[in-house]
Protein backbone atom coordinates (compact mmCIF):
# COMPACT_ATOMS: atom_id res chain seq x y z
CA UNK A 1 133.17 119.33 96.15
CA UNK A 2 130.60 120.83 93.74
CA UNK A 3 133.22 124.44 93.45
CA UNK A 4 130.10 126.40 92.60
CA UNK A 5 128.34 126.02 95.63
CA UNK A 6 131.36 126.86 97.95
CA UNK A 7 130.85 129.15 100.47
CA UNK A 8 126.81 128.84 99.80
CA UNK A 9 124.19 127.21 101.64
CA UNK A 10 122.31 125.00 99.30
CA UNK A 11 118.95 123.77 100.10
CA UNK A 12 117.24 120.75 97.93
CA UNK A 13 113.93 119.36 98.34
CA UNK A 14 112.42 116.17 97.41
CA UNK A 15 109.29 114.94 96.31
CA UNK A 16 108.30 111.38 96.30
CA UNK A 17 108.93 108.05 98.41
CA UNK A 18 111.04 107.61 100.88
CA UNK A 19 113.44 105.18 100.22
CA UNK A 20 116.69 103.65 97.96
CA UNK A 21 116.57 107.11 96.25
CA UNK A 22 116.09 109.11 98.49
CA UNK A 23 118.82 108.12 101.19
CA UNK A 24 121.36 107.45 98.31
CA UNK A 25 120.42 111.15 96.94
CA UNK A 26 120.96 112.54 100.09
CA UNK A 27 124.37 110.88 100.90
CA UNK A 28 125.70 112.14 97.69
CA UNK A 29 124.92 115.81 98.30
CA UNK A 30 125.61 115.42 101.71
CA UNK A 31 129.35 114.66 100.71
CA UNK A 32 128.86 118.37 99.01
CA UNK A 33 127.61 119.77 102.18
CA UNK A 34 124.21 120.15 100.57
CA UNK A 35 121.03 119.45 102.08
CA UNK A 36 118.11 117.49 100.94
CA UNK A 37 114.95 117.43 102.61
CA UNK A 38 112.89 114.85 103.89
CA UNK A 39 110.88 113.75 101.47
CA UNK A 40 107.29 114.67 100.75
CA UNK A 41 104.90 114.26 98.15
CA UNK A 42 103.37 117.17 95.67
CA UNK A 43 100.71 117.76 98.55
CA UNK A 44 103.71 118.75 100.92
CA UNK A 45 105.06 121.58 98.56
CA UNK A 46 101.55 123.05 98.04
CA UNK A 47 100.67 123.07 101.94
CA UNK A 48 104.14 125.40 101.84
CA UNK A 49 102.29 127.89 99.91
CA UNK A 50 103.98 129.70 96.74
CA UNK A 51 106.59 131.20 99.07
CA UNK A 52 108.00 127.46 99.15
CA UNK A 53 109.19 127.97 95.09
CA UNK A 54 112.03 130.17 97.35
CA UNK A 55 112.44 128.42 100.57
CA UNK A 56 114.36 125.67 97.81
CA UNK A 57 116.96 125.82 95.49
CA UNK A 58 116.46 122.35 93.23
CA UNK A 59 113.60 120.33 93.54
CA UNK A 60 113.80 116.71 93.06
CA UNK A 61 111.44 114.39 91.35
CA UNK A 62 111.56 110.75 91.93
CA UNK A 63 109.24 110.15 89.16
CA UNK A 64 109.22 106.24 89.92
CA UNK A 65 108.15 106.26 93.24
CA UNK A 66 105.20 108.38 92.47
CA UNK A 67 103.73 105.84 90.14
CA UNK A 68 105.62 106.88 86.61
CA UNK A 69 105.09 109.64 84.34
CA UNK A 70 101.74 108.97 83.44
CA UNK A 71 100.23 109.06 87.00
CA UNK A 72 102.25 112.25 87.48
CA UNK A 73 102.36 114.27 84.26
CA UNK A 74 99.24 116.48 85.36
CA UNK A 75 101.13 117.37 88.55
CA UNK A 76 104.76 117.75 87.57
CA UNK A 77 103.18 120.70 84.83
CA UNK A 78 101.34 122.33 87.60
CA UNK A 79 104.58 122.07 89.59
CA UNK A 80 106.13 124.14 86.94
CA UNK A 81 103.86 127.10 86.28
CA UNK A 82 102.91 127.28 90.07
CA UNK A 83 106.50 127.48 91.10
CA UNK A 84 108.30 128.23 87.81
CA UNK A 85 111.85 129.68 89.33
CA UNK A 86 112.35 126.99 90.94
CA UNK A 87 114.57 124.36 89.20
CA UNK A 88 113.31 120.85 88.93
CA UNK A 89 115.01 118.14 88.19
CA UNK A 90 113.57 114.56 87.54
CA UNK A 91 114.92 111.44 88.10
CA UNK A 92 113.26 107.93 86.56
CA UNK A 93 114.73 104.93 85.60
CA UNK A 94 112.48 105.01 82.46
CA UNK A 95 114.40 107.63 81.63
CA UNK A 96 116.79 106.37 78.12
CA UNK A 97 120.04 108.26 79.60
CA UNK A 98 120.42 111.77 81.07
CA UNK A 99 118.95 114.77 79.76
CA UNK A 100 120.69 118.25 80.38
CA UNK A 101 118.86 120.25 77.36
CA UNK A 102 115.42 121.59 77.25
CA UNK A 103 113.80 118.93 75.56
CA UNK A 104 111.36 117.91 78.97
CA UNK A 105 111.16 121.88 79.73
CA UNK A 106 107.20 121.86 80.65
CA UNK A 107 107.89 119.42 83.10
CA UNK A 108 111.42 119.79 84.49
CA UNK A 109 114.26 121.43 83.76
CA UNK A 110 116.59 118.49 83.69
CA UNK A 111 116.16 114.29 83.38
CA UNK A 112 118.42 112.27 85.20
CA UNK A 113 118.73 108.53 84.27
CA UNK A 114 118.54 106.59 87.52
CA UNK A 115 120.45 104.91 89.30
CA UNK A 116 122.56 108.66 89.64
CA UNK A 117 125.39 108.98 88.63
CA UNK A 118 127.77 111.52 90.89
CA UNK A 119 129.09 113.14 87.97
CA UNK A 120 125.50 113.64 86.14
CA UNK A 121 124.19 114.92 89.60
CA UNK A 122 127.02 117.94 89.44
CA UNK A 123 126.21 118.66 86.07
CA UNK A 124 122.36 118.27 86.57
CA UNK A 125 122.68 121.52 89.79
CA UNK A 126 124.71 123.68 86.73
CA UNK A 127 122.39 123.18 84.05
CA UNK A 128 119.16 123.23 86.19
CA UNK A 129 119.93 126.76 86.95
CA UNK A 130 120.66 127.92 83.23
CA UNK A 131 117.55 125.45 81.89
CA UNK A 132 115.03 127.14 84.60
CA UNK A 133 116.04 130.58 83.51
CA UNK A 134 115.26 129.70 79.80
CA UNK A 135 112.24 128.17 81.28
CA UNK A 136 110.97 131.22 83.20
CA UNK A 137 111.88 133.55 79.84
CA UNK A 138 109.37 131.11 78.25
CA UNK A 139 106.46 131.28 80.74
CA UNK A 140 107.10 135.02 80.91
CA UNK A 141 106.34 135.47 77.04
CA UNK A 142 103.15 132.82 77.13
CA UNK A 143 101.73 134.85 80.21
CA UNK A 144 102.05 137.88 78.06
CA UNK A 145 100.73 136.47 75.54
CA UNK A 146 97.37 135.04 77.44
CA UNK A 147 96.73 138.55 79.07
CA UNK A 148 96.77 140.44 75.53
């Protein structure tokens, strides 16, 4: 059991393809007592409207399923600044090993190698959370900075 989120409803979404990832995403959280969503594409967060950015804790981004990182880059980075407390977290398969710094921050707040591992997955809902408030210190300074 992931000890942080006892006693807390935890709500994940998904965006991408049905499928492999998906069901074996939603089996691991689901031994957590987490839920994850049914998945949808970018198209399915927007029709939520910004109130969605709180209707979610984690976002998840099957980043394979939607074509790769190029066909997506545009999207993920609107994801971001349209929705920027929520914590997103990619997943790819392109993806060299697991990333739980900063280093992808305009696009996600954490990179998870795929397939998941159960013990990256725990570590990836902890450091999404500290990662997305660096992240929204960030876009708070660069909005400042555009309006003066």
């Amino acid at each position: 059991m992931f000890a942080l989120f006892d006693d807390i409803e935890v709500k994940c979404g998904f965006i991408g393809k049905a499928g492999r990832q998906h069901a074996v995403l939603a089996e691991m959280l689901l031994e957590n007592e987490i839920e994850l969503e049914t998945a949808m594409g970018f198209d399915g967060l927007d029709a939520q409207g910004f109130d969605a950015e709180y209707d979610y804790d984690f976002m998840f981004v099957d980043i394979d399923s939607l074509g790769g990182i190029t066909a997506i880059i545009d999207r993920l980075a609107n994801l971001r600044l349209n929705y920027p407390s929520l914590p997103v977290i990619m997943i790819s398969g392109e993806f060299d090993s697991d990333d739980f710094d900063s280093t992808r921050r305009a696009l996600g707040d954490i990179s998870l190698r795929s397939p998941i591992r159960y013990s990256s997955l725990e570590l990836s809902l902890f450091e999404s959370m500290k990662n997305n408030k660096d992240w929204q210190n960030s876009i708070s300074y660069y909005r400042q900075d555009m309006a003066a």
